[in-house]
N, C-alpha and C. Protein backbone atom coordinates (compact mmCIF):
# COMPACT_ATOMS: atom_id res chain seq x y z
N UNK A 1 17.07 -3.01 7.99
CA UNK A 1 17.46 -4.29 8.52
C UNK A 1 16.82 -5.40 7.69
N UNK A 2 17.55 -6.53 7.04
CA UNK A 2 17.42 -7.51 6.61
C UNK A 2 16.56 -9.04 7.43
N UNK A 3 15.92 -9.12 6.86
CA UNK A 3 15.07 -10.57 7.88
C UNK A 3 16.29 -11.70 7.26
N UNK A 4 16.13 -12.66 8.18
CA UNK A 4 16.85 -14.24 7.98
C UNK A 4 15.94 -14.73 7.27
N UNK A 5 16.68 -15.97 6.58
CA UNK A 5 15.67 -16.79 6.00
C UNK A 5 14.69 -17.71 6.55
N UNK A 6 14.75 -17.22 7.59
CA UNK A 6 13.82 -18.26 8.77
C UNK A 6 12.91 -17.28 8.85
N UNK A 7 13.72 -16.12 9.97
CA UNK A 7 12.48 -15.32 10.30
C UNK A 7 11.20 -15.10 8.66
N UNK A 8 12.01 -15.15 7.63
CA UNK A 8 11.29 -14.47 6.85
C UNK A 8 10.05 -15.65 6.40
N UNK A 9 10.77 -16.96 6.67
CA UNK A 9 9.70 -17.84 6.49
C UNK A 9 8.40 -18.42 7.64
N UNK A 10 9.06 -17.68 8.25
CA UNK A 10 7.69 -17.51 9.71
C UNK A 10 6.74 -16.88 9.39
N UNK A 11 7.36 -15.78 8.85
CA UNK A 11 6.44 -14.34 8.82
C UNK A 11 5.48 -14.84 7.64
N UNK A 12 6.02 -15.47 6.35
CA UNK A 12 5.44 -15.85 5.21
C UNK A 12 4.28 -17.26 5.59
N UNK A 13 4.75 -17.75 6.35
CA UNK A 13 3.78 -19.27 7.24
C UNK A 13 2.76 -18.37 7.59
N UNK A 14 3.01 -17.09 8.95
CA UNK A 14 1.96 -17.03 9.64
C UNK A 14 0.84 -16.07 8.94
N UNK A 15 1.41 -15.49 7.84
CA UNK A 15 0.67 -14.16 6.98
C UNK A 15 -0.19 -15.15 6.15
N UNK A 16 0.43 -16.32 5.60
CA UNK A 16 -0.29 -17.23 4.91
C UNK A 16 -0.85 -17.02 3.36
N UNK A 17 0.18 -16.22 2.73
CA UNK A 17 -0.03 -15.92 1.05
C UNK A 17 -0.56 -14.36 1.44
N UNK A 18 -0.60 -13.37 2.68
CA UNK A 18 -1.23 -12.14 2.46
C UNK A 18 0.30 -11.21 2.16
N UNK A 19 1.35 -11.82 2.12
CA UNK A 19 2.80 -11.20 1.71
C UNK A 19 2.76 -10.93 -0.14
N UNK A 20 2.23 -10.00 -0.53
CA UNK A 20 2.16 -9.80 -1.93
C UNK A 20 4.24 -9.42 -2.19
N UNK A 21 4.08 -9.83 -4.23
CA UNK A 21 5.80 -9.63 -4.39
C UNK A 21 5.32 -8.63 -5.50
N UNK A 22 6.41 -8.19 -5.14
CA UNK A 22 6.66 -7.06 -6.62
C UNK A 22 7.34 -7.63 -7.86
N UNK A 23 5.78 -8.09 -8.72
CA UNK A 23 5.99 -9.10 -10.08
C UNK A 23 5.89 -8.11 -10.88
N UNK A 24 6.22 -8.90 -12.18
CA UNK A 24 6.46 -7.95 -13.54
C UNK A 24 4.96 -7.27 -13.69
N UNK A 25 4.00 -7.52 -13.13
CA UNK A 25 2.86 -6.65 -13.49
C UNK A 25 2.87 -5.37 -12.77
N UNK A 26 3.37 -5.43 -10.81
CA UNK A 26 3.71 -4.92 -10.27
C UNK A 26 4.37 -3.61 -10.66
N UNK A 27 5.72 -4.23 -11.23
CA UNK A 27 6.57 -3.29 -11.93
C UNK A 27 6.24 -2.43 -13.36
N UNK A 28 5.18 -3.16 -13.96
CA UNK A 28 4.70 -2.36 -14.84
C UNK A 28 3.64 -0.82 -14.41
N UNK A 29 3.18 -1.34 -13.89
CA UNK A 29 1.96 -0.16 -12.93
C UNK A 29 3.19 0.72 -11.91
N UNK A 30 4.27 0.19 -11.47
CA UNK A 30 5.35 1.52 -11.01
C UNK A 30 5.48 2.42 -11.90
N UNK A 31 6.11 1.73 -13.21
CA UNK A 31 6.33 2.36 -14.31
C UNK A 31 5.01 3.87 -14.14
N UNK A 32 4.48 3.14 -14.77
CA UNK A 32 3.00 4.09 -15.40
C UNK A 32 2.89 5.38 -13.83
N UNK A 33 2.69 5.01 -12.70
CA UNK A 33 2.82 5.58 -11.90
C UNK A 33 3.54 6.66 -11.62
N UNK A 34 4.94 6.60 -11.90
CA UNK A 34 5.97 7.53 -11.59
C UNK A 34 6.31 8.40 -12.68
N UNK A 35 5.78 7.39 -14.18
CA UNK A 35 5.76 8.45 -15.12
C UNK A 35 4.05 9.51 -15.36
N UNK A 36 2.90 8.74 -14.40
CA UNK A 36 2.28 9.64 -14.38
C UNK A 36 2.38 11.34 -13.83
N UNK A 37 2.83 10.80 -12.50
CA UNK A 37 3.32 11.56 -11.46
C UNK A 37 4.25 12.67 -12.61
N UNK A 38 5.49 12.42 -12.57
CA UNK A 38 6.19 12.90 -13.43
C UNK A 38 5.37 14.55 -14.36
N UNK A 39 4.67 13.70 -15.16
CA UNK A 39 4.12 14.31 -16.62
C UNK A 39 3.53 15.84 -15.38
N UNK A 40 2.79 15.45 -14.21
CA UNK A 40 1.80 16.08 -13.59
C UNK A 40 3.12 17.37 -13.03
N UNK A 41 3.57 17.02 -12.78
CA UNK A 41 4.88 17.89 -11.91
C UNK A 41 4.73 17.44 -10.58
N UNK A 42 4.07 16.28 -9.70
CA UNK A 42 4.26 15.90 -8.46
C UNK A 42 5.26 14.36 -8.87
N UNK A 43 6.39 14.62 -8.25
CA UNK A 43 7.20 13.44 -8.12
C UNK A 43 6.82 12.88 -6.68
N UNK A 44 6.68 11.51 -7.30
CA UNK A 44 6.48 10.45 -5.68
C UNK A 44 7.80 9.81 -5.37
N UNK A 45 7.64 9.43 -4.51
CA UNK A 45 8.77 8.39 -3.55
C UNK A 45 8.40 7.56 -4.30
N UNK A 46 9.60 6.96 -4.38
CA UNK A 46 9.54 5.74 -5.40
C UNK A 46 9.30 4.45 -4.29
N UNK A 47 9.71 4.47 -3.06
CA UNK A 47 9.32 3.31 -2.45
C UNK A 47 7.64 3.02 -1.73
N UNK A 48 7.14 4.41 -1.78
CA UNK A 48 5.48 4.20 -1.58
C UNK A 48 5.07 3.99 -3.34
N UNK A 49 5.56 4.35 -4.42
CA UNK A 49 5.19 4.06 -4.98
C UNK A 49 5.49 2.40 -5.46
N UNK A 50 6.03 1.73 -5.15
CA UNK A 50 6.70 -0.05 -5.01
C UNK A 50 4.94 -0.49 -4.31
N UNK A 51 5.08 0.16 -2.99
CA UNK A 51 3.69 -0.37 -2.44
C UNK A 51 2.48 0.13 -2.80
N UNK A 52 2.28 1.11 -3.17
CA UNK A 52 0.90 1.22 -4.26
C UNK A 52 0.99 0.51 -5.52
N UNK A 53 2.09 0.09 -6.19
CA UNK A 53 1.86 -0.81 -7.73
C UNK A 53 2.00 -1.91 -6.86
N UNK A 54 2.47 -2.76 -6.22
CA UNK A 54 2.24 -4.04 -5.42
C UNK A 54 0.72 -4.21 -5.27
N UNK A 55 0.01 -2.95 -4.44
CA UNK A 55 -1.36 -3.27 -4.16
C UNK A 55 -2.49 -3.14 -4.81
N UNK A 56 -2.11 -2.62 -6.38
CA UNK A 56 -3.03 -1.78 -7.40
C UNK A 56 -2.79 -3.28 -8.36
N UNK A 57 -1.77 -4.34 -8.21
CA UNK A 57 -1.55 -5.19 -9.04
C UNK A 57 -2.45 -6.50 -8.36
N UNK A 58 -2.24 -6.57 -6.94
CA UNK A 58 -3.07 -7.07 -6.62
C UNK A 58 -4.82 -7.03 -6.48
N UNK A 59 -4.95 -6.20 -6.66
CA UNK A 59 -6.23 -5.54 -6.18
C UNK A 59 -6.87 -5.50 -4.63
N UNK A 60 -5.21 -4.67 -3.83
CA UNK A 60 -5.42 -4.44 -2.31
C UNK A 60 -5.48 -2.91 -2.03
N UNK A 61 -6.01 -2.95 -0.72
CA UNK A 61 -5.61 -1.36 -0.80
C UNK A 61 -4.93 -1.12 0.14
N UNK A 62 -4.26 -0.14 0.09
CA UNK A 62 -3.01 0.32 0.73
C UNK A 62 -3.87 0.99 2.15
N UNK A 63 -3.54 0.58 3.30
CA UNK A 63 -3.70 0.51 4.96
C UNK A 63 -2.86 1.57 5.42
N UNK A 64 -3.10 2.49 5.32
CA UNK A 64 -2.11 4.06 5.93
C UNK A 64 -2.56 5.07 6.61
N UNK A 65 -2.16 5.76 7.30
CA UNK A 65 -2.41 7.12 7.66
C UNK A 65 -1.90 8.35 7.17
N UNK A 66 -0.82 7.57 6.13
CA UNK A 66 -0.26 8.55 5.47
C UNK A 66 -0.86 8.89 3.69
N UNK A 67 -2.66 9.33 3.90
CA UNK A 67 -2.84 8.90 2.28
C UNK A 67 -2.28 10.18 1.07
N UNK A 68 -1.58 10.82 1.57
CA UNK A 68 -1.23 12.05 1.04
C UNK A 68 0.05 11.55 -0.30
N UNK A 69 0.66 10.82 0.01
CA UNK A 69 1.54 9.66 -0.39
C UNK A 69 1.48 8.56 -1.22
N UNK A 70 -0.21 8.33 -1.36
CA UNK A 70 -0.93 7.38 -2.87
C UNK A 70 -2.08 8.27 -3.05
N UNK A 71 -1.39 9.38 -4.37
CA UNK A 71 -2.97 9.96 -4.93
C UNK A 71 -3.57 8.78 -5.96
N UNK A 72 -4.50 9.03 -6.24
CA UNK A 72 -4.85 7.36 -7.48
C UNK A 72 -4.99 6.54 -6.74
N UNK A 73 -4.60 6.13 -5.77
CA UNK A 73 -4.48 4.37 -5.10
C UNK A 73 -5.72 4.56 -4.16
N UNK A 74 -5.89 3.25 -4.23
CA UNK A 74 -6.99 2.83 -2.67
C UNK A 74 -6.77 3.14 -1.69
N UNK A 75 -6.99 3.59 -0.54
CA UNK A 75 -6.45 3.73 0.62
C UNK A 75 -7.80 3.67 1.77
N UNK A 76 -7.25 2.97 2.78
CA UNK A 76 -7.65 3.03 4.07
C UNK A 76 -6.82 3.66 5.62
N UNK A 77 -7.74 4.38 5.57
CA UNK A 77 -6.30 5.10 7.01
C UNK A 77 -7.89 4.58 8.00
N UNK A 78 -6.88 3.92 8.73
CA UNK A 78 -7.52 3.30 10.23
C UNK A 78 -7.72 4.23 11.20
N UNK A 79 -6.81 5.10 11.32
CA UNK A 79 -7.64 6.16 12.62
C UNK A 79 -8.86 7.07 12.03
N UNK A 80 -8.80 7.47 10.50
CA UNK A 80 -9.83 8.17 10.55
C UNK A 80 -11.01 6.71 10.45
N UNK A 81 -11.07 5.71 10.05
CA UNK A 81 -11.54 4.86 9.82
C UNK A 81 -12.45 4.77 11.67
N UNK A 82 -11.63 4.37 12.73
CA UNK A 82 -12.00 4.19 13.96
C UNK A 82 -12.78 5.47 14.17
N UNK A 83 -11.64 6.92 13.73
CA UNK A 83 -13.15 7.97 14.47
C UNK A 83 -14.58 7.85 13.97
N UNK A 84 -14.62 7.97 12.60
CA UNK A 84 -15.81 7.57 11.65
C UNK A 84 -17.07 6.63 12.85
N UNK A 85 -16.15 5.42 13.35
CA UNK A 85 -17.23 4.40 14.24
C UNK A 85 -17.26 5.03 14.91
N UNK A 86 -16.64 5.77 15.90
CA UNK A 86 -16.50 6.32 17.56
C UNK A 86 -17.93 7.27 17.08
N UNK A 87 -17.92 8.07 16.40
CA UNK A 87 -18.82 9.26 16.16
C UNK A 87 -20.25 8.47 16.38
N UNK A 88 -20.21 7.23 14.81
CA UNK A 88 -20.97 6.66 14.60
C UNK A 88 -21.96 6.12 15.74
N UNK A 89 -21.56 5.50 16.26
CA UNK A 89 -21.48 4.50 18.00
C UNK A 89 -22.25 6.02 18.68
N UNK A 90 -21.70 7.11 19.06
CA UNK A 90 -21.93 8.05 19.62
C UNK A 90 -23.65 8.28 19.45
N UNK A 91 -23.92 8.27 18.06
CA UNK A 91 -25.23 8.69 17.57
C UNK A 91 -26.00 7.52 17.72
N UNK A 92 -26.09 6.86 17.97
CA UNK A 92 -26.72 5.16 17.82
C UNK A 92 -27.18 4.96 19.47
């Protein structure tokens, strides 16, 4: 599903510049990516790979639970992230 040009400028107001684009640097680090992948014999999804060169261009890291899906990339998965505290908290 397609956003309006409204909704999409809400979303871009209330995120406030945290909406990264897929720029020519972006697209260069896909490149390198898919032909890394490639060379290795693991082919990626090309659309997690869009959002790992988006966030590897920015210097963000990719927020998932799914990190099986960016080998190489940054990643934060929030539930193991929360158990990590819960445990933590536990011992304290």
């Amino acid at each position: 599903m397609l956003l309006d040009a409204g909704k999409y400028q809400r979303i871009r107001h209330f995120h406030n510049s945290r909406i990264r684009n897929a720029d020519e640097s972006a697209s260069l680090i896909w490149t390198r990516l898919l032909a890394d992948a490639k060379t290795r014999g693991q082919p990626r999804s090309a659309l997690d790979t869009i959002i790992a060169a988006v966030a590897e261009a920015n210097q963000c890291v990719v927020v998932t639970d799914n990190e099986r899906d960016f080998p190489g990339v940054e990643t934060l998965n929030p539930i193991r992230a929360r158990t990590r505290l819960a445990a933590f908290d536990q011992l304290t």
